[in-house]
Protein backbone atom coordinates (compact mmCIF):
# COMPACT_ATOMS: atom_id res chain seq x y z
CA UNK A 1 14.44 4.47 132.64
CA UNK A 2 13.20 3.84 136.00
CA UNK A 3 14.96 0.59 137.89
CA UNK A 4 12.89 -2.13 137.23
CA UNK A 5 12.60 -1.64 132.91
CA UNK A 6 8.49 -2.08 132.23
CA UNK A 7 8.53 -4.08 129.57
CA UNK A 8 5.59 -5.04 126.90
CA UNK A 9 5.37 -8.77 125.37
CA UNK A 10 3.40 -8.11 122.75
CA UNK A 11 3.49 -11.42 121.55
CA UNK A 12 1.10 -14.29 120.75
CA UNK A 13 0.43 -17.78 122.49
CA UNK A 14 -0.99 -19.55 119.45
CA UNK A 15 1.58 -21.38 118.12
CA UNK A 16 5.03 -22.99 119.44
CA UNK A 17 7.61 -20.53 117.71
CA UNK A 18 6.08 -17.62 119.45
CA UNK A 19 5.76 -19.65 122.99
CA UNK A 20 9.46 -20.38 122.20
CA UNK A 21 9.98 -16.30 121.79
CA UNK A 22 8.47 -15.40 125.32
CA UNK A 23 10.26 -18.60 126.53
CA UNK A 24 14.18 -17.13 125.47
CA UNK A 25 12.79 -13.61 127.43
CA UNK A 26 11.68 -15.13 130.39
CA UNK A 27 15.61 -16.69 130.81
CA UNK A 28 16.74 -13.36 129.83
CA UNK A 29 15.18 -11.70 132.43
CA UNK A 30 15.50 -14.10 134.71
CA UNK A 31 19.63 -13.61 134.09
CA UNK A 32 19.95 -10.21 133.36
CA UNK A 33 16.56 -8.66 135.32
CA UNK A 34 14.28 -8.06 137.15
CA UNK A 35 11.65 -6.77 134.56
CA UNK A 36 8.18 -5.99 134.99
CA UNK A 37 6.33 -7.33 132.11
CA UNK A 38 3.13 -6.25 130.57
CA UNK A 39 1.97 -9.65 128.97
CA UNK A 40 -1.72 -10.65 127.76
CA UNK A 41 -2.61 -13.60 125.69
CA UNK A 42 -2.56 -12.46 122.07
CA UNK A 43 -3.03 -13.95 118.49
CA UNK A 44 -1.08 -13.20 116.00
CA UNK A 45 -3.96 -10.92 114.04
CA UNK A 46 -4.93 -8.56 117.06
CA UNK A 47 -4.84 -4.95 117.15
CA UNK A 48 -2.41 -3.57 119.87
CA UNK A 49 -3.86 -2.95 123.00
CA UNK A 50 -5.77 0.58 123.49
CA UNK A 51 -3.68 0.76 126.59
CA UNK A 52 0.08 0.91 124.66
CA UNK A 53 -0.72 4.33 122.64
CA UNK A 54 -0.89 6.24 126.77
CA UNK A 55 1.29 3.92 128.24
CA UNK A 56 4.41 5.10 129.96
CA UNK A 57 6.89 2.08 129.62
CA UNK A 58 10.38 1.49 128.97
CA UNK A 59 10.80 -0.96 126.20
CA UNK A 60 8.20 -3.37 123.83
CA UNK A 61 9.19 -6.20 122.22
CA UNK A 62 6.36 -6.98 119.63
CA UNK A 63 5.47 -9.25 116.64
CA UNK A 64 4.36 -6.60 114.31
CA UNK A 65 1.76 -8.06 111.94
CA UNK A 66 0.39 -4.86 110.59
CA UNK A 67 1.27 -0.80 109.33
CA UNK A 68 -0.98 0.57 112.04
CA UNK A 69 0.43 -1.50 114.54
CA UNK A 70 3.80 -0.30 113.74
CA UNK A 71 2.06 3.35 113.69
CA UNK A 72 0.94 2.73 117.36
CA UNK A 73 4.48 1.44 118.54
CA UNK A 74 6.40 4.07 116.53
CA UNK A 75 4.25 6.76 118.27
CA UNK A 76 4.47 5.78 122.17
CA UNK A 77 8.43 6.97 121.17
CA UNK A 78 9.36 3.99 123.60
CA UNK A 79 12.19 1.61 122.53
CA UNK A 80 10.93 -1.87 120.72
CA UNK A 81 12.41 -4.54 119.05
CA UNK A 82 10.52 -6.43 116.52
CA UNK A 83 10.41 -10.11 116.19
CA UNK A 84 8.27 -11.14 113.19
CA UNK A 85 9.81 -9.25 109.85
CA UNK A 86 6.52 -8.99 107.80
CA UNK A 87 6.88 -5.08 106.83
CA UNK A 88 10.07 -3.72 105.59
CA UNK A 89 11.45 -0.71 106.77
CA UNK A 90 9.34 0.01 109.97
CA UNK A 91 12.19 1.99 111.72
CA UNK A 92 11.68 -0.82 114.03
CA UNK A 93 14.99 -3.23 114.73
CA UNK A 94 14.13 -6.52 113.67
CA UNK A 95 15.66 -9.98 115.16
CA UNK A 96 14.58 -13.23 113.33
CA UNK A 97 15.49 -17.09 112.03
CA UNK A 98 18.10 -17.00 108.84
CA UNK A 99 16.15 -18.73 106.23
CA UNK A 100 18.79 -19.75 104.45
CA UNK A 101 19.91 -22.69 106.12
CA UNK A 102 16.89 -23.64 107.35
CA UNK A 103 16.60 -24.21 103.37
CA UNK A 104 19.78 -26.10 103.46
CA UNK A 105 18.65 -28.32 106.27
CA UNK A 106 15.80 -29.05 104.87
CA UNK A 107 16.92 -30.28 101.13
CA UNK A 108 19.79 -32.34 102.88
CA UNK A 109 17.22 -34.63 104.66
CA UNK A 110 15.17 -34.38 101.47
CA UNK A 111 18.64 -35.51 99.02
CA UNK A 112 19.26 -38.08 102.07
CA UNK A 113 16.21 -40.05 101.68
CA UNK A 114 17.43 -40.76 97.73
CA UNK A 115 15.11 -38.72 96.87
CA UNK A 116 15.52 -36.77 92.82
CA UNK A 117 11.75 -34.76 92.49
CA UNK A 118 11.23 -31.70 94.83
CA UNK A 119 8.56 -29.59 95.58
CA UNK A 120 7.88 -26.27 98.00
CA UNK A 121 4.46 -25.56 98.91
CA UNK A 122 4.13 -22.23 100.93
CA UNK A 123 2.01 -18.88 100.42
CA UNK A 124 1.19 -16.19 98.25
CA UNK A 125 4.22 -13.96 97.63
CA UNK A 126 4.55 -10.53 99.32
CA UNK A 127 1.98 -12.45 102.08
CA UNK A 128 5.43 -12.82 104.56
CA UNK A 129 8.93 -12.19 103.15
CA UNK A 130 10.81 -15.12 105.08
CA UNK A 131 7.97 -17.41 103.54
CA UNK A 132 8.70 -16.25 100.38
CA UNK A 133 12.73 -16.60 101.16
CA UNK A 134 12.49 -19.94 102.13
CA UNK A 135 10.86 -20.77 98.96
CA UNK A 136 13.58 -19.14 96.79
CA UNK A 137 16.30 -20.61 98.77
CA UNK A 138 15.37 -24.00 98.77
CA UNK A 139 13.98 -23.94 94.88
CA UNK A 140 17.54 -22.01 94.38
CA UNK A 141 19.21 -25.28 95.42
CA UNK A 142 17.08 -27.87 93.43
CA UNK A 143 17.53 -25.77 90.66
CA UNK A 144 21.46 -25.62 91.48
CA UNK A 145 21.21 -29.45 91.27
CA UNK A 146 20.22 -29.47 87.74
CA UNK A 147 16.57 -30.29 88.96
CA UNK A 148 12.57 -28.18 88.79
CA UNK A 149 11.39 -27.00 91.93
CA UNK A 150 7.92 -27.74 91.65
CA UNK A 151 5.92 -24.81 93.51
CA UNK A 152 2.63 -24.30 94.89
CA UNK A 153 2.26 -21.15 96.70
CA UNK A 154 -1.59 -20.20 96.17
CA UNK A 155 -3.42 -17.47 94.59
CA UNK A 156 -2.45 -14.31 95.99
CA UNK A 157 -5.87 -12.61 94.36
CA UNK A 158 -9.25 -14.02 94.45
CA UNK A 159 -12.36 -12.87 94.52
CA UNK A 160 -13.20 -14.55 97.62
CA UNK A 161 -10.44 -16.05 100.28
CA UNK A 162 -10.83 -19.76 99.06
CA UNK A 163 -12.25 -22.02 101.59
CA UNK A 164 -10.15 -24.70 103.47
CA UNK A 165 -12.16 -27.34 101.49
CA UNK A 166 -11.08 -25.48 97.99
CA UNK A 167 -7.64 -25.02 99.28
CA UNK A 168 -7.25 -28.60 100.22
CA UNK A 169 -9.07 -29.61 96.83
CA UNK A 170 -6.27 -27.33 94.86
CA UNK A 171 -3.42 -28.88 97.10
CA UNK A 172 -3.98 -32.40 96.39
CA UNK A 173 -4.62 -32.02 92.13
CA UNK A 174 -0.89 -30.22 92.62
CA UNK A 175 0.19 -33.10 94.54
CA UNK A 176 -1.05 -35.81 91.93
CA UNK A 177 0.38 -34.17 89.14
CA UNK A 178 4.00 -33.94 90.96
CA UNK A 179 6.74 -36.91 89.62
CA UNK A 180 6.87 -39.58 92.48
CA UNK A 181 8.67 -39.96 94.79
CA UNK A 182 8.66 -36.67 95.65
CA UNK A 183 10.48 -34.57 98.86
CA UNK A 184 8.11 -31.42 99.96
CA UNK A 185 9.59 -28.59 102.01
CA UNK A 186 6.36 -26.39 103.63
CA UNK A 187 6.82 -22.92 104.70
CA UNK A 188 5.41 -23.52 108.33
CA UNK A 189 4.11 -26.79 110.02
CA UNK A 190 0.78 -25.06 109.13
CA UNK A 191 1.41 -25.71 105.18
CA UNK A 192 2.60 -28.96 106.08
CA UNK A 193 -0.20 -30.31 107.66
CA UNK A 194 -2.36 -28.92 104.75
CA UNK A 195 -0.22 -30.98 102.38
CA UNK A 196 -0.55 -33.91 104.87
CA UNK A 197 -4.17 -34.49 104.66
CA UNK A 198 -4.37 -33.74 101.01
CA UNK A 199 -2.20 -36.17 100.25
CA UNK A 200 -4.82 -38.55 101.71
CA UNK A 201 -7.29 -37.24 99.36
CA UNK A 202 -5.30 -38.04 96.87
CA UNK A 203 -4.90 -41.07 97.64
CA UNK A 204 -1.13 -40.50 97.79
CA UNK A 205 1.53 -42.23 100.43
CA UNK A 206 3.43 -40.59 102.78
CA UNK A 207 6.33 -40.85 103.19
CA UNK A 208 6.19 -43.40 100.02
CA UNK A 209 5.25 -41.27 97.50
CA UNK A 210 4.96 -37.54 98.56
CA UNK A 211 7.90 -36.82 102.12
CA UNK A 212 7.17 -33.77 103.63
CA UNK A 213 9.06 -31.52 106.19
CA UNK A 214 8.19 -28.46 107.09
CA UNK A 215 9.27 -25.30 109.71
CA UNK A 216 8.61 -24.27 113.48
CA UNK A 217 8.55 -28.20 114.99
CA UNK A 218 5.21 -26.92 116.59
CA UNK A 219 5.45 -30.57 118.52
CA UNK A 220 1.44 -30.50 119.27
CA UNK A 221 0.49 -29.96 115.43
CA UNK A 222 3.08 -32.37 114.42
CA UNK A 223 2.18 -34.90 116.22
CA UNK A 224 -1.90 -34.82 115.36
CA UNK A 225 -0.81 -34.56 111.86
CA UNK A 226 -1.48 -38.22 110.03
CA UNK A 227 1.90 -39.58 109.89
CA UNK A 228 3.50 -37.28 112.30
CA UNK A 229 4.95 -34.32 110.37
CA UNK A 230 8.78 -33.91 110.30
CA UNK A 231 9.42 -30.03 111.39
CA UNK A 232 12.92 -27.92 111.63
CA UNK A 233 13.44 -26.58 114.92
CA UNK A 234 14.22 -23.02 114.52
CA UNK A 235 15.47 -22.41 118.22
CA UNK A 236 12.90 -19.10 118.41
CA UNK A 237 13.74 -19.66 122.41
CA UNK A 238 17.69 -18.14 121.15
CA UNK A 239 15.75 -15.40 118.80
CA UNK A 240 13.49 -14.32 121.94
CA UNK A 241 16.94 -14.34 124.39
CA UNK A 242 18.79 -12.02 121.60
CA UNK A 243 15.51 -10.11 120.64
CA UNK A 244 15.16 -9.24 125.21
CA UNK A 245 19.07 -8.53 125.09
CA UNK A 246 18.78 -5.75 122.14
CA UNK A 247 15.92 -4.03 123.85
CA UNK A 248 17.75 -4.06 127.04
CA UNK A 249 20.55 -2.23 125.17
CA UNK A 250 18.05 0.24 123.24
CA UNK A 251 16.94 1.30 127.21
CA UNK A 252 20.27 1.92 128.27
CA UNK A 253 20.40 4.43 125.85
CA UNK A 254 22.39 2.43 123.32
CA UNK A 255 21.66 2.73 118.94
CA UNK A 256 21.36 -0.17 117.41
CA UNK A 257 24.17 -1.43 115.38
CA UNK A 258 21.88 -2.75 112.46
CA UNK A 259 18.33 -2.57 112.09
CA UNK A 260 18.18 -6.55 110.68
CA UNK A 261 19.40 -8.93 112.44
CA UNK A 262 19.43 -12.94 111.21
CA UNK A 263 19.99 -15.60 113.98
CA UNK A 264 21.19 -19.08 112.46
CA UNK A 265 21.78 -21.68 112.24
CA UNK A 266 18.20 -23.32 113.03
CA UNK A 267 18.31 -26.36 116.09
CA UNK A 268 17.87 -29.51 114.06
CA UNK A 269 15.47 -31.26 112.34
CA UNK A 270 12.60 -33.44 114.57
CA UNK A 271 12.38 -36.23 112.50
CA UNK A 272 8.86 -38.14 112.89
CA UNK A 273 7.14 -40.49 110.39
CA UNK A 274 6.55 -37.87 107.12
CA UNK A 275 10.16 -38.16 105.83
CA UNK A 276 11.12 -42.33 107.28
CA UNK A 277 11.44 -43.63 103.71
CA UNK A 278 13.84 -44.31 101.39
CA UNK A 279 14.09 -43.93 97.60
CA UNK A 280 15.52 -47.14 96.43
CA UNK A 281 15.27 -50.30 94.31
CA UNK A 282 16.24 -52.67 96.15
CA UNK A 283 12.23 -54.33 97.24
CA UNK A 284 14.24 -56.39 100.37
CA UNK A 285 16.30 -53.62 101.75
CA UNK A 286 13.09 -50.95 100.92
CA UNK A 287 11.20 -53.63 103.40
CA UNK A 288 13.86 -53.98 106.16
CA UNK A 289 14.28 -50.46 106.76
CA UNK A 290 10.06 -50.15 106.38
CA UNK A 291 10.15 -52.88 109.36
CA UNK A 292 12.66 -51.14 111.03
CA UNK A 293 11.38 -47.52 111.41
CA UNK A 294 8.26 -49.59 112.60
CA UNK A 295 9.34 -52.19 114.77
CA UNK A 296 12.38 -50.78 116.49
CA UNK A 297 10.86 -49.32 119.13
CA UNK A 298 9.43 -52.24 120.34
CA UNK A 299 13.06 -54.02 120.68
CA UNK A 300 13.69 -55.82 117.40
CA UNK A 301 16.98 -57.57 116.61
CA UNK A 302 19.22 -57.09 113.44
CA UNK A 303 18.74 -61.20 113.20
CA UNK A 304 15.00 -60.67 112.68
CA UNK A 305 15.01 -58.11 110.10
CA UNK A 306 17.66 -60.58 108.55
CA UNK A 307 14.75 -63.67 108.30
CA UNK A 308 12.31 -61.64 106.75
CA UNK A 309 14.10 -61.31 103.48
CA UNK A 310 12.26 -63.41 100.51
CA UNK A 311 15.73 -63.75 98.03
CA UNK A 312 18.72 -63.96 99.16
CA UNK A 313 18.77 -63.20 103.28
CA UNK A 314 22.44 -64.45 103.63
CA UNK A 315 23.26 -61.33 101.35
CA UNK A 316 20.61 -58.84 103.19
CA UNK A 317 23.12 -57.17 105.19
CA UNK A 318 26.34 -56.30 102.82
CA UNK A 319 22.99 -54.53 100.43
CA UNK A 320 21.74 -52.87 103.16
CA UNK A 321 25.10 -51.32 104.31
CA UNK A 322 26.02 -50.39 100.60
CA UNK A 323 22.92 -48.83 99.92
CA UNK A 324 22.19 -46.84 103.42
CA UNK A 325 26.21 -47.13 104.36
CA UNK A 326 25.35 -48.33 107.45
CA UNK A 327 24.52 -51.74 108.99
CA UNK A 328 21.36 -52.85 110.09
CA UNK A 329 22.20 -52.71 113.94
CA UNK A 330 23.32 -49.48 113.32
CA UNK A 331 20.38 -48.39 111.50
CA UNK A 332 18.30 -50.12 113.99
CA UNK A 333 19.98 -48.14 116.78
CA UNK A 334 19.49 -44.85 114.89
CA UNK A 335 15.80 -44.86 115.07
CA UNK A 336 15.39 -45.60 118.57
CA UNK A 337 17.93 -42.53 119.46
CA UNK A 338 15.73 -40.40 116.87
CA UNK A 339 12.73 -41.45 118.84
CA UNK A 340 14.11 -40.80 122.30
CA UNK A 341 15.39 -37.63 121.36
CA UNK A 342 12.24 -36.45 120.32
CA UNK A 343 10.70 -37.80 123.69
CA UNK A 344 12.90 -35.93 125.97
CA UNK A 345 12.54 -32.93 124.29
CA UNK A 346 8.41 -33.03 124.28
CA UNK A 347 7.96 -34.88 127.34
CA UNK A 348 8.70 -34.97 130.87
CA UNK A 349 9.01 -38.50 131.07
CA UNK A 350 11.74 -39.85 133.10
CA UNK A 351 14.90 -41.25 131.79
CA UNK A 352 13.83 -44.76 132.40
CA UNK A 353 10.65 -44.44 130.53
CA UNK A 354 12.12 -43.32 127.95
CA UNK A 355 14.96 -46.44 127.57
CA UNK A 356 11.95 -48.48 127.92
CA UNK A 357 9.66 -46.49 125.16
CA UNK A 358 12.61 -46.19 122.70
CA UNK A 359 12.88 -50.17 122.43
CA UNK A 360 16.33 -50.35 124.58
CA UNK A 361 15.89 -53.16 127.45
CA UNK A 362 17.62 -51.19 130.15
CA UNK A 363 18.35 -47.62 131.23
CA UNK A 364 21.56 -47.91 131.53
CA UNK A 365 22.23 -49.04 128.17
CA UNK A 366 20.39 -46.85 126.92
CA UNK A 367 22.27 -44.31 128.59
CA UNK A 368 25.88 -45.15 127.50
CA UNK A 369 24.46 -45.28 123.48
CA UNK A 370 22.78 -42.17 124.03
CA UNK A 371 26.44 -40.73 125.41
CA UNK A 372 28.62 -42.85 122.86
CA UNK A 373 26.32 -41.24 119.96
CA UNK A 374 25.51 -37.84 121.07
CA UNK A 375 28.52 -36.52 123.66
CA UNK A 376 26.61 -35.31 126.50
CA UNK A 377 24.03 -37.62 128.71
CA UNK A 378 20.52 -37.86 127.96
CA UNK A 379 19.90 -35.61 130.75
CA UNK A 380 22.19 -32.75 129.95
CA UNK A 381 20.52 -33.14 126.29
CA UNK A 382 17.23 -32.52 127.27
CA UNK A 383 18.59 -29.05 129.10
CA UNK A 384 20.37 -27.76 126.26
CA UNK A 385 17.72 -28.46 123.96
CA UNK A 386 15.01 -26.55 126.27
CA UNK A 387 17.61 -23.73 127.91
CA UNK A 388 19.10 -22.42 124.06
């Protein structure tokens, strides 16, 4: 190896969880380098380039998508580390997300909401194997809980690739025949934004009737998705640091210690309008937190929500807290730290904008919540959450 490693990213831009990828190998090398880095925009269907099968490098990293791809890699005899998983058995190492408790995660918001009916929409088995293991993990716990998972994973044959009219056509007829309320868990934000916009044609509410999360918390899909699509952050930025860290290893010279490697457990879950609902009877505490998750933002007191009860308002508050085991302040204060958490990890906005877009009155309230709730300052939270 000569002194500065030559490196190949052959990696795609099209979507967050690979930007997150080239984002945990840039702080790798920027800690452990230099490297020099061969690095083109890719998608996640092209061919390698003709250049890899003469080049004379010292390590890929690669998100192998195809047998002849692996053929090209395998044959350059240079070191590489894959970072996708969709072929067993490549001779390739392979570092990726544990599915299982992204599963986990995901059917614990699901249960949270009060939600009893669950569904997993993903894609045709043997398409991608941690697709198909989030499916069986997460129908393995409904099913665990005494309850159907209700699946919709898509034709694997056809005679023709169905159209994304069809598709969307055969989404929403699952969707209407599903028990309501129901809790969806996609296989990729993708899926989810699929079963987003056929829930509109058919006719179906979200987060009322159908909630959906889904995986990746690709925050520019998510957010055009109509509501805004709750997504698990997978930290792929950890997966790309560990993935840069093996290869480095593998061009020292070193065997790898297991040719499989699961990184868990996933970030968090970002939280946006597809799952704010709750499954419960009571119609005045269903339309408190409804005017909540709307209004508190915008500054809202727990005295207002009080007034807007039509039976009973005197009694509003000791139902809410037994029903969400929390009190309306506090409920009130938990939506405007969800929402400012989500704004300083997508946005650059400073602190103070963010106080003022979250519904607090002043930054430095804002500030000591954010501390009191969370353990670190809104600042230090925002460079965790971008530097794992």
């Amino acid at each position: 190896m000569s002194s500065i490693p030559h490196v190949a990213l052959l990696i795609e831009t099209s979507r967050e969880y690979a930007r997150g990828l080239l984002r945990g190998v840039a702080r790798y090398q920027q800690e452990h380098g230099p490297w020099s880095i061969y690095f083109e925009p890719r998608g996640i269907g092209d061919p390698p380039p003709e250049w890899i099968s003469t080049w004379k490098g010292d390590g890929i990293l690669a998100r192998i998508n195809s047998q002849s791809m692996a053929d090209t890699i395998l044959a350059t005899g240079i070191p590489a580390v894959d970072l996708r998983g969709a072929l067993p058995n490549l001779g390739i190492p392979f570092i990726g997300v544990d599915n299982r408790p992204v599963a986990e995660l995901a059917y614990e918001h699901l249960q949270n909401l009060g939600l009893r009916h669950f569904a997993f929409c993903g894609t045709p088995r043997g398409q991608n194997p941690h697709q198909d293991n989030r499916h069986d993990f997460f129908a393995e716990l409904v099913v665990r809980d005494g309850q159907p998972c209700h699946t919709w994973l898509g034709e694997q044959q056809k005679q023709h690739a169905p159209t994304w009219e069809e598709q969307q056509q055969e989404i929403a007829m699952w969707l209407s025949g599903l028990p309501k309320p129901v809790g969806i868990m996609t296989c990729h934000d993708d899926r989810g934004q699929q079963v987003l916009d056929a829930c509109r044609r058919a006719d179906l509410s979200v987060p009322d009737d159908v909630a959906v999360i889904s995986v990746d918390n690709d925050p520019h899909l998510c957010n055009l998705c109509t509501p805004p699509l709750s997504s698990i952050d997978v930290n792929p930025s950890r997966i790309g640091f560990a993935a840069a860290e093996l290869l480095g290893r593998l061009m020292r010279g070193e065997k790898p210690s297991q040719m499989t490697t699961f990184l868990g457990p996933p970030r968090g879950i970002a939280a946006r309008r597809s799952t704010e609902m709750l499954a419960i009877d009571d119609a005045d505490v269903a339309d408190a937190i409804r005017y909540i998750r709307e209004h508190a933002t915008q500054g809202i007191r727990a005295s207002q929500v009080v007034a807007r009860a039509a039976q009973a308002p005197s009694t509003l508050e000791r139902r809410f807290k037994k029903t969400l085991g929390r009190t309306i302040k506090a409920e009130i204060t938990r939506v405007k730290l969800s929402r400012a958490r989500l704004l300083l990890t997508e946005t650059e906005y400073p602190v103070s904008t963010i106080a003022d877009r979250s519904g607090f009155a002043e930054a430095k309230y804002f500030c000591e919540v954010f501390r009191k709730h969370h353990g670190v300052t809104a600042t230090e939270y925002r460079r965790r959450f971008r530097d794992e």
